[in-house]
PDB file of N, CA and C in Angstrom:
ATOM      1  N   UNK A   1      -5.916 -15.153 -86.890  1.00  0.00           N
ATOM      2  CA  UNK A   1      -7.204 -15.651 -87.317  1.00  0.00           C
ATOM      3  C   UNK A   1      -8.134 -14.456 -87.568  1.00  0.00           C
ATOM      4  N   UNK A   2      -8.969 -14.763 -88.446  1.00  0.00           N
ATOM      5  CA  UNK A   2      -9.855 -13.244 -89.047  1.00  0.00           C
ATOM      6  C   UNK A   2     -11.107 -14.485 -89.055  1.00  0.00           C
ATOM      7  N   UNK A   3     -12.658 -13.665 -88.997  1.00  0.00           N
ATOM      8  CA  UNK A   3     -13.755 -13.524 -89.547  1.00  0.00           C
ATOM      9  C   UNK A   3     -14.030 -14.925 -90.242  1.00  0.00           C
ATOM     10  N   UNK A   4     -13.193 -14.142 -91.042  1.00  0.00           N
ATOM     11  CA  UNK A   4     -13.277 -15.038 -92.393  1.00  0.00           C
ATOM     12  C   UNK A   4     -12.891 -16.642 -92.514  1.00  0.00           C
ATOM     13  N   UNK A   5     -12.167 -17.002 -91.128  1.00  0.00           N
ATOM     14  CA  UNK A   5     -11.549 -18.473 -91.115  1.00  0.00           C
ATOM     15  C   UNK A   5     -12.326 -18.953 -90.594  1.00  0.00           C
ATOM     16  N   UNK A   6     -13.602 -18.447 -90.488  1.00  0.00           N
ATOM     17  CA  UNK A   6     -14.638 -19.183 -89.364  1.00  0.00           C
ATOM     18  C   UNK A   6     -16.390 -18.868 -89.789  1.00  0.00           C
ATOM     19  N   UNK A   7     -16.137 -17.674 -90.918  1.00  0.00           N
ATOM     20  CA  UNK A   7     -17.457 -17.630 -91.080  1.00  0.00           C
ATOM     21  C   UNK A   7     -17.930 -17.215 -92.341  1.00  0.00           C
ATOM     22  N   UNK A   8     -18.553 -17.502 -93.355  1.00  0.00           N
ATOM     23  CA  UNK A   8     -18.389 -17.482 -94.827  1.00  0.00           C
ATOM     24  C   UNK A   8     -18.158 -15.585 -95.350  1.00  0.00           C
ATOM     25  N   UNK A   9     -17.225 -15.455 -96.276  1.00  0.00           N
ATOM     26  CA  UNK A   9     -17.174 -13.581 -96.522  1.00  0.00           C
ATOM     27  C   UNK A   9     -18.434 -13.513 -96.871  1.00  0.00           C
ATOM     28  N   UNK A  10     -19.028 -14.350 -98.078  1.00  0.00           N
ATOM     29  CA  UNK A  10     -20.577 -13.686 -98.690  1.00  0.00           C
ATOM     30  C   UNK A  10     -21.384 -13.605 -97.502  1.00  0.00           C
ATOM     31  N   UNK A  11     -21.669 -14.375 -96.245  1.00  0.00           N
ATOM     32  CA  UNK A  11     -22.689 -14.049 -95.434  1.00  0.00           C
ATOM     33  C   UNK A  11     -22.126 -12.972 -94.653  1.00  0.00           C
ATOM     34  N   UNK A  12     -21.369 -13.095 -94.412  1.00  0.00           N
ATOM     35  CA  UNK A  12     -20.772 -11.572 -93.469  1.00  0.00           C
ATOM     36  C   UNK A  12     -21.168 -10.690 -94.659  1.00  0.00           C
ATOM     37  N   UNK A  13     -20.880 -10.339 -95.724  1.00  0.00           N
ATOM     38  CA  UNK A  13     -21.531  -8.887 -96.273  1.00  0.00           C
ATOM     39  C   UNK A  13     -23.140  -8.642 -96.425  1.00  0.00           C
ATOM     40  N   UNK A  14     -23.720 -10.067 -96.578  1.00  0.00           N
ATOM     41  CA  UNK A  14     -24.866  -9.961 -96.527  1.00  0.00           C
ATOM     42  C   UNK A  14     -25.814  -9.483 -95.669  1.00  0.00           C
ATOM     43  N   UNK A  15     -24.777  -9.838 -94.258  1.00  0.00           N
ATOM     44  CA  UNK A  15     -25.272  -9.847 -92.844  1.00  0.00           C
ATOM     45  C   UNK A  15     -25.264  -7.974 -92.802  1.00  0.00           C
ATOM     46  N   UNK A  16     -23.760  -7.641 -93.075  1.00  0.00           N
ATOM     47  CA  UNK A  16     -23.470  -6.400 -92.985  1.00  0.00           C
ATOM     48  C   UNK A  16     -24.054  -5.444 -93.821  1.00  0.00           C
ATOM     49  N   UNK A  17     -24.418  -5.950 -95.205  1.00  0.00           N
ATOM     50  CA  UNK A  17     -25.450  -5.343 -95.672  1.00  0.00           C
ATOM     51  C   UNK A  17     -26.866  -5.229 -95.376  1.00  0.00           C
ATOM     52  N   UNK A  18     -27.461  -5.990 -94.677  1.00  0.00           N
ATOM     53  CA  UNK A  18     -28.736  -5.983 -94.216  1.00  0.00           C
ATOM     54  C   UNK A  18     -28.879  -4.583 -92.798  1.00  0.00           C
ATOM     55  N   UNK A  19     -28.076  -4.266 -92.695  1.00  0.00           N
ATOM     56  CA  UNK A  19     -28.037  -3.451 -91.139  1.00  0.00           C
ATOM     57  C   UNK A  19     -27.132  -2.249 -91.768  1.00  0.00           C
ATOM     58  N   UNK A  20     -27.331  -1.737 -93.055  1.00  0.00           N
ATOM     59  CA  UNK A  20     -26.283  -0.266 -93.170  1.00  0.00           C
ATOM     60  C   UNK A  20     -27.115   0.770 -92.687  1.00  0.00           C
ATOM     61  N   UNK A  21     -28.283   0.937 -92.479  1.00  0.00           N
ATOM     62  CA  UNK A  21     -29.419   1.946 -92.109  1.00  0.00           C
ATOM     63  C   UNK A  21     -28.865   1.740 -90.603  1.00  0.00           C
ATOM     64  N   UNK A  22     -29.132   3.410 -89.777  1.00  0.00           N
ATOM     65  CA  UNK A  22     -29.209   3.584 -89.409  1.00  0.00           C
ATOM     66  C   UNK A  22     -30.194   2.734 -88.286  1.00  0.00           C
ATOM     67  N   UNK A  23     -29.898   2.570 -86.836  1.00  0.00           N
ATOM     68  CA  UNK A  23     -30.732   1.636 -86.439  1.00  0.00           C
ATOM     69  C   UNK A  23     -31.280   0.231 -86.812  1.00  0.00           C
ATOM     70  N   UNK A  24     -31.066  -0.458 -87.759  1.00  0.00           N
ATOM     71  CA  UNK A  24     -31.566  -1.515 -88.714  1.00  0.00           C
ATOM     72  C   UNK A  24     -30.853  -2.616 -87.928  1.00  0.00           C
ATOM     73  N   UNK A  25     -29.807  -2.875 -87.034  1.00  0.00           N
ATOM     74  CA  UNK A  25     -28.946  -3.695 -86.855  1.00  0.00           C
ATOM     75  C   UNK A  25     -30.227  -4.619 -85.565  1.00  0.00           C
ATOM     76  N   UNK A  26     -30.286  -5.898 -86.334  1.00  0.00           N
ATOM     77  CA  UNK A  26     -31.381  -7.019 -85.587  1.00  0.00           C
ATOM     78  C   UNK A  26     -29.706  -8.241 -85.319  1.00  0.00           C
ATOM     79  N   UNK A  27     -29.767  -8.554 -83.856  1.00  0.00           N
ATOM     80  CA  UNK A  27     -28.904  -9.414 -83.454  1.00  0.00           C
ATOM     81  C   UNK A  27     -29.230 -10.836 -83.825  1.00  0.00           C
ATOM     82  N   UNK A  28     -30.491 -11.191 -83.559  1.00  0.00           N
ATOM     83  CA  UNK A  28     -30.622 -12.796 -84.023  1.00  0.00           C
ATOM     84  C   UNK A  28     -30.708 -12.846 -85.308  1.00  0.00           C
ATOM     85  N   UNK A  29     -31.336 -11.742 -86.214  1.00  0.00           N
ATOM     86  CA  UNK A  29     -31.058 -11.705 -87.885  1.00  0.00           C
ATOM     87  C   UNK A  29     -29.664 -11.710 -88.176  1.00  0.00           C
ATOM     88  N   UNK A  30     -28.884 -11.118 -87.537  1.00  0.00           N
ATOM     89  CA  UNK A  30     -27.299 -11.152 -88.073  1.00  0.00           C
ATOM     90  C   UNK A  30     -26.589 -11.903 -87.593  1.00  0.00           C
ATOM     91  N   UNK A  31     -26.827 -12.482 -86.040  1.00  0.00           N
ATOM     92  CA  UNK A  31     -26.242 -13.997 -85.775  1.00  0.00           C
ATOM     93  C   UNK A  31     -26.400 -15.181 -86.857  1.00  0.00           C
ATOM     94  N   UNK A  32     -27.640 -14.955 -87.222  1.00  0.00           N
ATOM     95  CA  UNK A  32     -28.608 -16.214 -88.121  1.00  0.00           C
ATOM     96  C   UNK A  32     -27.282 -16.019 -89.484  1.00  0.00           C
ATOM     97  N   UNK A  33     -27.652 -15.027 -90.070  1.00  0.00           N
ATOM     98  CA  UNK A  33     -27.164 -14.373 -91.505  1.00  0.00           C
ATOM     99  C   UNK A  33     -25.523 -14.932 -91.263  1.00  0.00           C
ATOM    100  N   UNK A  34     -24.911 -14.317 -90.556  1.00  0.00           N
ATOM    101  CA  UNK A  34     -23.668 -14.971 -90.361  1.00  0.00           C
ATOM    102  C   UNK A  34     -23.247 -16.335 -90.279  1.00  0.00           C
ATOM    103  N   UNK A  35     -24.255 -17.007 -89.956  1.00  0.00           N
ATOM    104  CA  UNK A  35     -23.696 -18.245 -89.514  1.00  0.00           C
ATOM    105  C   UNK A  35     -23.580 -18.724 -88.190  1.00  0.00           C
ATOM    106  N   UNK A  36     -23.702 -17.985 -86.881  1.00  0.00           N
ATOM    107  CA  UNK A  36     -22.989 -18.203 -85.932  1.00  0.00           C
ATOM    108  C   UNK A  36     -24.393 -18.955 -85.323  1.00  0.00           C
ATOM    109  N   UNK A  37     -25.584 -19.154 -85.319  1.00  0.00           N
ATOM    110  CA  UNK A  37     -26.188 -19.746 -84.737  1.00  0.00           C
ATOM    111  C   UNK A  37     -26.363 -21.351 -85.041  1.00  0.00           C
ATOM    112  N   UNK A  38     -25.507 -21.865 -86.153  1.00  0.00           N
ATOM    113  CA  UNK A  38     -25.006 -23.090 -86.407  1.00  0.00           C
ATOM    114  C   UNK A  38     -23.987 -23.264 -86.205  1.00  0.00           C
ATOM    115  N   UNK A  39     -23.194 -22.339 -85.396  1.00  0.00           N
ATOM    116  CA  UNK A  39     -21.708 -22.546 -84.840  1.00  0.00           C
ATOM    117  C   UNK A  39     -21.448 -23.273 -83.381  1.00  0.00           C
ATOM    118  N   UNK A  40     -20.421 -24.156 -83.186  1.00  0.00           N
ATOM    119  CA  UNK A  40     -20.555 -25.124 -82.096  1.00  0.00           C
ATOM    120  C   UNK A  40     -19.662 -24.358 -81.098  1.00  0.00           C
ATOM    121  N   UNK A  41     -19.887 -24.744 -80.011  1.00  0.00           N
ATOM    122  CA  UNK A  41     -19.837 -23.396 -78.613  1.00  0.00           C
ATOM    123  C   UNK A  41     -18.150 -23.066 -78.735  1.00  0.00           C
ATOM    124  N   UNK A  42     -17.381 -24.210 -79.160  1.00  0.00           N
ATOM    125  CA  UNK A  42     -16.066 -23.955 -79.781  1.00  0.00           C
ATOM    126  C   UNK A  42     -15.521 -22.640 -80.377  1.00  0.00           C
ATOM    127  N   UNK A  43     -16.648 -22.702 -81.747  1.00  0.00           N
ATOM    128  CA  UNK A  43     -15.991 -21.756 -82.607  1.00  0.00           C
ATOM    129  C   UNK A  43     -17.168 -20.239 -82.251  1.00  0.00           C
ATOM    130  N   UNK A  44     -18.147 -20.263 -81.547  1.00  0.00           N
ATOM    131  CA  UNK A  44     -18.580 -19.065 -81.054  1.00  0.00           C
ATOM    132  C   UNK A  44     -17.622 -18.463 -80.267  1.00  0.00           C
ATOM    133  N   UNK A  45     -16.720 -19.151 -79.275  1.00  0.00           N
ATOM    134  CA  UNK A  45     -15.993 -18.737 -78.300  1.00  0.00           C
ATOM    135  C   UNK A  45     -14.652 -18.551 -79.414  1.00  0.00           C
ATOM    136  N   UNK A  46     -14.374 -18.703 -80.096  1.00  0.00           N
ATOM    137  CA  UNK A  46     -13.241 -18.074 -81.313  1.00  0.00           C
ATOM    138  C   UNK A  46     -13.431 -16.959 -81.784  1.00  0.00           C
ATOM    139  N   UNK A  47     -14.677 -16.334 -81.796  1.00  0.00           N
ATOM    140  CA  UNK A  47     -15.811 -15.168 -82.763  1.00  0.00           C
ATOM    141  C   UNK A  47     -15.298 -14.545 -81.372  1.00  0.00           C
ATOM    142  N   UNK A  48     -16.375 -15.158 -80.341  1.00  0.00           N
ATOM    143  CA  UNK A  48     -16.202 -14.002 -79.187  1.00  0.00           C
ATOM    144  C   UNK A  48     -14.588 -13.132 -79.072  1.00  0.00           C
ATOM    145  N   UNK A  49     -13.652 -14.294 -78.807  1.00  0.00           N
ATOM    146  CA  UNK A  49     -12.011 -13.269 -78.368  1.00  0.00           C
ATOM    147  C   UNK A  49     -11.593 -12.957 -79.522  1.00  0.00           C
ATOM    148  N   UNK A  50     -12.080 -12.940 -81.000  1.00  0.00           N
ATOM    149  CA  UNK A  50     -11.522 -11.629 -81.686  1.00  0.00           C
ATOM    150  C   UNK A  50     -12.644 -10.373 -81.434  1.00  0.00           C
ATOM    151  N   UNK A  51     -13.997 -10.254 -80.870  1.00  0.00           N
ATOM    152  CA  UNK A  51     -14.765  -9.186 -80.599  1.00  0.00           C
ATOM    153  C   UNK A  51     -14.217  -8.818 -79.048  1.00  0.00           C
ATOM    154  N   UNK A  52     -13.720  -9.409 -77.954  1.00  0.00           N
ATOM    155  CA  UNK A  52     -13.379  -9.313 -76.932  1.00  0.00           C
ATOM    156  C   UNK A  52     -11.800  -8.243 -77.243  1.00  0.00           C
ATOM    157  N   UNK A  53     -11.951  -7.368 -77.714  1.00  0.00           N
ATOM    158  CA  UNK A  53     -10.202  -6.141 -78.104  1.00  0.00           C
ATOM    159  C   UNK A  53      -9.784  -6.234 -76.411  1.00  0.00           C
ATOM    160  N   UNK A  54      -9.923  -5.918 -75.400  1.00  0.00           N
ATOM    161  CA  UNK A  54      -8.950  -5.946 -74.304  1.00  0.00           C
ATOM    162  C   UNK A  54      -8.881  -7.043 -73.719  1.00  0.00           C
ATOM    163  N   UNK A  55      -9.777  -7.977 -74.072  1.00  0.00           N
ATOM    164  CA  UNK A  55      -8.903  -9.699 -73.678  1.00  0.00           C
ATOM    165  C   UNK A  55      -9.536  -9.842 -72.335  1.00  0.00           C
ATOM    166  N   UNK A  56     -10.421  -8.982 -71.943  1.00  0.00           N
ATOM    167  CA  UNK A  56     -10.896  -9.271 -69.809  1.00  0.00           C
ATOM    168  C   UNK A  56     -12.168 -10.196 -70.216  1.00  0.00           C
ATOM    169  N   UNK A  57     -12.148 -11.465 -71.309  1.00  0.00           N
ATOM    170  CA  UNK A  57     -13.225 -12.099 -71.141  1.00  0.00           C
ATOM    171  C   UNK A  57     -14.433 -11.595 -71.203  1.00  0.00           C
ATOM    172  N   UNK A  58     -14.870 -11.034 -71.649  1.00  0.00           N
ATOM    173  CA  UNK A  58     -16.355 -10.233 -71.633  1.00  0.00           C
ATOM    174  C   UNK A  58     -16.172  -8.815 -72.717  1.00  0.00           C
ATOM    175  N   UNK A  59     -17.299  -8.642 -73.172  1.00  0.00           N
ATOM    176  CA  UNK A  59     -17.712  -7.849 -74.499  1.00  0.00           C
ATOM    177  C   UNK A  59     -18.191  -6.775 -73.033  1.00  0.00           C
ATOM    178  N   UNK A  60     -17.902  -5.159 -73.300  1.00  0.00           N
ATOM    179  CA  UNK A  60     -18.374  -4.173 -73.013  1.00  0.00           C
ATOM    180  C   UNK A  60     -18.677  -3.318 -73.987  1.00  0.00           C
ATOM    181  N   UNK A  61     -19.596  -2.196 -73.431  1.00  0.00           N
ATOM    182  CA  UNK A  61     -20.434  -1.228 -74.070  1.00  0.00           C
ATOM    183  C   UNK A  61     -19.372  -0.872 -75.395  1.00  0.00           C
ATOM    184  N   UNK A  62     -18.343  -0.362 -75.099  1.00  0.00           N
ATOM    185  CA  UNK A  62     -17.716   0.717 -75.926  1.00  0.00           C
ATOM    186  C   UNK A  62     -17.162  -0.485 -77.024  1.00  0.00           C
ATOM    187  N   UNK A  63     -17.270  -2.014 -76.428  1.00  0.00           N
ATOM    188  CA  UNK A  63     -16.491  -2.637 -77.803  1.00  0.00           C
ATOM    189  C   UNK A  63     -17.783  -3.370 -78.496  1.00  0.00           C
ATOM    190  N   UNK A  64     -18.945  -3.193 -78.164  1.00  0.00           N
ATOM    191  CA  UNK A  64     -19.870  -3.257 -78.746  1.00  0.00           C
ATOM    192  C   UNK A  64     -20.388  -2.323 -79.692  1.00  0.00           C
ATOM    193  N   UNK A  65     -20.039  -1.345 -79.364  1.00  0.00           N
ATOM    194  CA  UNK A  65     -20.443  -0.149 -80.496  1.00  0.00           C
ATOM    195  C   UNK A  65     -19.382  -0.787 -82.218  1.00  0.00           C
ATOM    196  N   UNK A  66     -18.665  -1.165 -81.809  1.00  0.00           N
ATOM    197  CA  UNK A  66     -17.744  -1.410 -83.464  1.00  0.00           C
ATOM    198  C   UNK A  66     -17.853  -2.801 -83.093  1.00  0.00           C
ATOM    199  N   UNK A  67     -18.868  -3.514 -82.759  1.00  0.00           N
ATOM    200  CA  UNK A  67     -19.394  -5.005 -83.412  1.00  0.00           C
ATOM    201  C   UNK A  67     -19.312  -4.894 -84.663  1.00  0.00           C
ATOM    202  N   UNK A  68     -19.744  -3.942 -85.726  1.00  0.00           N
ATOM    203  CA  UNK A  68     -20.174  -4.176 -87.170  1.00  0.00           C
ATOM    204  C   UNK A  68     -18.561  -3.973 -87.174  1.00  0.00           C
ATOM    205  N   UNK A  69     -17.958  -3.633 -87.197  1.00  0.00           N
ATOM    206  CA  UNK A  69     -16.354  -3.041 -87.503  1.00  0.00           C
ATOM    207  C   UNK A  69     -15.440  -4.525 -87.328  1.00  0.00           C
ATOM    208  N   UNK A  70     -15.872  -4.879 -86.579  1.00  0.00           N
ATOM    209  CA  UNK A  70     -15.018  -6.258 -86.480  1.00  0.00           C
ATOM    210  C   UNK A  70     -15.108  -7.167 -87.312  1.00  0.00           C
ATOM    211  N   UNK A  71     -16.370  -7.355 -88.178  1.00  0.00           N
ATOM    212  CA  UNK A  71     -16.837  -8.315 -89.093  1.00  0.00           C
ATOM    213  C   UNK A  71     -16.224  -7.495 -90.495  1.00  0.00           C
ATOM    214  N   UNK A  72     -16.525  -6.628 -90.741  1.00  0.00           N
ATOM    215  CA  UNK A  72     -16.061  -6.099 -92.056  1.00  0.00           C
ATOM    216  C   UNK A  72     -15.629  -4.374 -91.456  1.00  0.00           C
ATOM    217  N   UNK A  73     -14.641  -3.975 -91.894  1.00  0.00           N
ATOM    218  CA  UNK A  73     -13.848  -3.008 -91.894  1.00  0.00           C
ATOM    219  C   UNK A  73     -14.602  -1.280 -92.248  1.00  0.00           C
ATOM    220  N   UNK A  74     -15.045  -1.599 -93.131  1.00  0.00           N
ATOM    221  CA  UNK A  74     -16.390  -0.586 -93.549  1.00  0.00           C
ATOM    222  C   UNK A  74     -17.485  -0.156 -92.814  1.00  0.00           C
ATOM    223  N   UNK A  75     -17.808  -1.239 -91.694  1.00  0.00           N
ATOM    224  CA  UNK A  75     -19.000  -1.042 -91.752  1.00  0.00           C
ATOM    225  C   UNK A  75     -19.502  -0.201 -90.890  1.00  0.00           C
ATOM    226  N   UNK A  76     -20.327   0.277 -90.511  1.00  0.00           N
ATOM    227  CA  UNK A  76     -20.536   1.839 -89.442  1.00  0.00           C
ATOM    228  C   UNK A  76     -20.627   0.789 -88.301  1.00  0.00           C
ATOM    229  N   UNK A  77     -20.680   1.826 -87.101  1.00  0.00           N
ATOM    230  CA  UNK A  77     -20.431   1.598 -85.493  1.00  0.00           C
ATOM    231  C   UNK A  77     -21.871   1.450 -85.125  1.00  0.00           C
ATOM    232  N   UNK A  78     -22.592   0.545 -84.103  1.00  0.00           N
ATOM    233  CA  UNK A  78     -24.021   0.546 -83.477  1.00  0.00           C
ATOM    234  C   UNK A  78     -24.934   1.574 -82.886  1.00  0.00           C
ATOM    235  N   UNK A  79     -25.450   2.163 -83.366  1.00  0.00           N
ATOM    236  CA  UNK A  79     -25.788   3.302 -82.727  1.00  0.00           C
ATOM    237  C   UNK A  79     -26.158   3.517 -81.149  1.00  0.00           C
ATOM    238  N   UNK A  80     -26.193   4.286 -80.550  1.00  0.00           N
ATOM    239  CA  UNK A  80     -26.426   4.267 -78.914  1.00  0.00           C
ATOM    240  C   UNK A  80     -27.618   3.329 -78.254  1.00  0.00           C
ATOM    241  N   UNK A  81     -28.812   3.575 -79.501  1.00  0.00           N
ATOM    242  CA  UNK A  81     -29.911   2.460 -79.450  1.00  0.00           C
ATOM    243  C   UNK A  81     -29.593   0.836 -79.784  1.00  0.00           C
ATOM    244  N   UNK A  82     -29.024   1.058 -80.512  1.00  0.00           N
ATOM    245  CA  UNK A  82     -28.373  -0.541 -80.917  1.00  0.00           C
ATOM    246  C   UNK A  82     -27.827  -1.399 -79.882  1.00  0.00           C
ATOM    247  N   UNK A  83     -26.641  -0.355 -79.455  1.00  0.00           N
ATOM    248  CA  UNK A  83     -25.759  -1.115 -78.210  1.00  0.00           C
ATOM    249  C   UNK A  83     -26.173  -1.553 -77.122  1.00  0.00           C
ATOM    250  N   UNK A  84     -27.434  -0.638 -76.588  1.00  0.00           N
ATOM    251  CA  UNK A  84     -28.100  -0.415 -75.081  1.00  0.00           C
ATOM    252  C   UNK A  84     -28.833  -1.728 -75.251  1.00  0.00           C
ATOM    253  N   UNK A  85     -29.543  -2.282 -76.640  1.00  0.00           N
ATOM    254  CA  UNK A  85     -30.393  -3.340 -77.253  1.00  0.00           C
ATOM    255  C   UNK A  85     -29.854  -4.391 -76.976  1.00  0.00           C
ATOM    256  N   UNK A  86     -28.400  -4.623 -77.838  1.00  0.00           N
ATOM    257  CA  UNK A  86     -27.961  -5.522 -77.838  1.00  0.00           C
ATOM    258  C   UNK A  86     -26.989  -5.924 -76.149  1.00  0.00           C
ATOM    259  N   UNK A  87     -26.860  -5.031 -75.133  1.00  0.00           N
ATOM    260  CA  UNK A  87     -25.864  -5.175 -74.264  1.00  0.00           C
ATOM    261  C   UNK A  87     -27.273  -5.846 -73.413  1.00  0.00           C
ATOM    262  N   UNK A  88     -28.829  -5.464 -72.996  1.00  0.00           N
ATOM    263  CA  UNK A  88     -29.474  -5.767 -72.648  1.00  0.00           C
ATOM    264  C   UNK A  88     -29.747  -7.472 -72.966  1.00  0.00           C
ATOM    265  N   UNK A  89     -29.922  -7.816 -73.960  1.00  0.00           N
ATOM    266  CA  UNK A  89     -30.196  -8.709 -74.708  1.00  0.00           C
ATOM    267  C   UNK A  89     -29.082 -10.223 -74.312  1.00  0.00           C
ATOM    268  N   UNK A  90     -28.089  -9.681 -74.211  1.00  0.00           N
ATOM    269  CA  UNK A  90     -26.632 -10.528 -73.660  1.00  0.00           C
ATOM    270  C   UNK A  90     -26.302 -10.663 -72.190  1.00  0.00           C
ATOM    271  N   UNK A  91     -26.472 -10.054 -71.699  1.00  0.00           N
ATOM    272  CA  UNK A  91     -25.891  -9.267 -70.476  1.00  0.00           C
ATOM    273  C   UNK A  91     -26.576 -10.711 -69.160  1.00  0.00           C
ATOM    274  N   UNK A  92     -26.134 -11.391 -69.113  1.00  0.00           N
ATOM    275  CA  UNK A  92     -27.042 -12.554 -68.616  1.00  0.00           C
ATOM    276  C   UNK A  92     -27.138 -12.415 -67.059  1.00  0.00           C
ATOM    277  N   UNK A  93     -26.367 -11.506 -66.610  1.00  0.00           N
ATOM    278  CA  UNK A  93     -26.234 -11.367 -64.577  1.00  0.00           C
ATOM    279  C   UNK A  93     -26.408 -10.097 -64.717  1.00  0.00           C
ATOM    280  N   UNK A  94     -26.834  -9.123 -65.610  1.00  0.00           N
ATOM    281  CA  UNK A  94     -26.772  -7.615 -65.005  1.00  0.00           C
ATOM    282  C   UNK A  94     -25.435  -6.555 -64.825  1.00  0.00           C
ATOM    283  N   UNK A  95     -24.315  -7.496 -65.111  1.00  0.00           N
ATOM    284  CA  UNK A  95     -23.190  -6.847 -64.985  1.00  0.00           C
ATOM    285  C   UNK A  95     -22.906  -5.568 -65.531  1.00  0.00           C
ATOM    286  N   UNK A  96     -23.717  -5.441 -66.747  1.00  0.00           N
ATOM    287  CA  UNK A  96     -23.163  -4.366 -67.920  1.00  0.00           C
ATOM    288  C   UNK A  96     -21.878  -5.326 -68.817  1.00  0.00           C
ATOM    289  N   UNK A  97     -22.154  -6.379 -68.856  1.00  0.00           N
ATOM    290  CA  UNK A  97     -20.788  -6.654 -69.885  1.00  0.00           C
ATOM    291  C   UNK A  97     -21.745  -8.348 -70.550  1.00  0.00           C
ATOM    292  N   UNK A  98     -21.010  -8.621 -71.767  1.00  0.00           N
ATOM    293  CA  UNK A  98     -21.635  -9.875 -72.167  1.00  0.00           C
ATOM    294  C   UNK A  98     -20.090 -11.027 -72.148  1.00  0.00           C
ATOM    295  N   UNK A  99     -20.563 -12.062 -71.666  1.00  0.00           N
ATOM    296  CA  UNK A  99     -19.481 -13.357 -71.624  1.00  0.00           C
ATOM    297  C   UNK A  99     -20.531 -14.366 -72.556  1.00  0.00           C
ATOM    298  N   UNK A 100     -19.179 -15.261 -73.056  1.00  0.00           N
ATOM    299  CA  UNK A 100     -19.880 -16.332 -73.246  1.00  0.00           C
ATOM    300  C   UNK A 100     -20.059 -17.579 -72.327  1.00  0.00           C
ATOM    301  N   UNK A 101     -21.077 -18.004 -72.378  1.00  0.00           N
ATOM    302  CA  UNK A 101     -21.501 -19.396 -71.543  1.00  0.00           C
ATOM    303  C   UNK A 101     -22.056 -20.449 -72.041  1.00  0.00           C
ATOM    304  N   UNK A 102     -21.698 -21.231 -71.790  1.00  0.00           N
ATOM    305  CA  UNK A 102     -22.239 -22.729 -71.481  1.00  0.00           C
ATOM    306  C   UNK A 102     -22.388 -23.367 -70.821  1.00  0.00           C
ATOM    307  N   UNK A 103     -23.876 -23.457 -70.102  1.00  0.00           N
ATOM    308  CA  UNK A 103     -24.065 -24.490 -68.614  1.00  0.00           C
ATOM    309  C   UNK A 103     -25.289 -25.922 -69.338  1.00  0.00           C
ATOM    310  N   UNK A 104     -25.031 -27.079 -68.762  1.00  0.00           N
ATOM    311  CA  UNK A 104     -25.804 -28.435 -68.990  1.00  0.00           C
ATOM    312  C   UNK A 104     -25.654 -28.271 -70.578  1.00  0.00           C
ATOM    313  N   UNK A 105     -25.198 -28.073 -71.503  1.00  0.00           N
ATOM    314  CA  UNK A 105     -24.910 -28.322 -73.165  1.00  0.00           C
ATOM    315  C   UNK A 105     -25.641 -27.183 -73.956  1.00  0.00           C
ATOM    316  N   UNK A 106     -25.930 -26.146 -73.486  1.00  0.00           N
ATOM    317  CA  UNK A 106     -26.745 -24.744 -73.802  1.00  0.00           C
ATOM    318  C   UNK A 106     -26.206 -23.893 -73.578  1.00  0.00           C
ATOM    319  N   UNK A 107     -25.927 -23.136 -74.819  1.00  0.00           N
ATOM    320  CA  UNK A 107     -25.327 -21.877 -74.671  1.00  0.00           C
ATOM    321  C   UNK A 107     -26.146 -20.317 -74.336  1.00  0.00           C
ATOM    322  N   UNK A 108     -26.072 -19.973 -73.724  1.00  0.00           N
ATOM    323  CA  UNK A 108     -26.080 -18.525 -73.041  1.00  0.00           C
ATOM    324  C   UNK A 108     -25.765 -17.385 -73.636  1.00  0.00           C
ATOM    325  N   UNK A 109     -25.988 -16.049 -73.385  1.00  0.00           N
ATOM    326  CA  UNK A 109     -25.642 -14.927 -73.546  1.00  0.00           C
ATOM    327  C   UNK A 109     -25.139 -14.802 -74.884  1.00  0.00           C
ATOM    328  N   UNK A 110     -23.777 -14.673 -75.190  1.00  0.00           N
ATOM    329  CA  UNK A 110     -23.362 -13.927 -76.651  1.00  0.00           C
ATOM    330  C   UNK A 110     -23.557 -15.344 -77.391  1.00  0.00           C
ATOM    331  N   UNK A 111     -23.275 -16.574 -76.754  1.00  0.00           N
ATOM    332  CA  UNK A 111     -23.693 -17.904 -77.680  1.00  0.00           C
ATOM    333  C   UNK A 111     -25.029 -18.172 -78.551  1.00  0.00           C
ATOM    334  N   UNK A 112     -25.681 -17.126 -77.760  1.00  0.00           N
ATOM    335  CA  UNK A 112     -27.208 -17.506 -78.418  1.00  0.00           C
ATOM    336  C   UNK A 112     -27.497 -16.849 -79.375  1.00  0.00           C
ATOM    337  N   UNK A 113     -26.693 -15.534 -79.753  1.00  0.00           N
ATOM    338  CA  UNK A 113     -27.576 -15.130 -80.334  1.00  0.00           C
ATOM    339  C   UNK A 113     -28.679 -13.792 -80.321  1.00  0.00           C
ATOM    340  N   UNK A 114     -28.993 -14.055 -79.081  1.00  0.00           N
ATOM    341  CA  UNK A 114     -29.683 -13.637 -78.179  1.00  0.00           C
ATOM    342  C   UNK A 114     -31.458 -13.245 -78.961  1.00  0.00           C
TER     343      UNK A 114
END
């Protein structure tokens, strides 16, 4: 399964084009742009374990840096500001790592968006 079986190619480049600058990368603009914030907790959790590369359930720092890399092949890595942004932003217990959740029909952490 790729990207693409779950989330339209034109909005993924659009998404990926909106964030080629340096620093430019906005998480709820590129959740939105993608699609994934009309995605049902199902197919977020499909998105998540192809961004999840070692499979321990949870997004860390270093596989957050090639977030953009996972969506399109081209695209540059998050910069140190980006990641620290976005790992803050997810990170729903402090762990240093992002999971996805769903408690009472509301999604959490990487589900949202953030």
């Amino acid at each position: 399964m790729t990207m693409t079986d779950l989330l339209a190619a034109s909005d993924i480049s659009t998404a990926i084009n909106a964030c080629k600058a340096k620093d430019s990368f906005s998480l709820k603009t590129f959740f939105a742009t993608v699609g994934l914030s009309k995605k049902s907790p199902p197919e977020i959790e499909k998105v998540f374990k192809m961004l999840d590369q070692d499979k321990s359930g949870f997004i860390e720092q270093d596989e957050l840096q090639l977030f953009l890399q996972k969506f399109s092949k081209g695209a540059r890595a998050l910069t140190a500001a980006e990641t620290k942004a976005f790992l803050m932003a997810g990170d729903m217990d402090g762990d240093g790592k992002i999971a996805v959740t769903v408690k009472h029909g509301k999604e959490k952490g990487f589900a949202t968006g953030v």
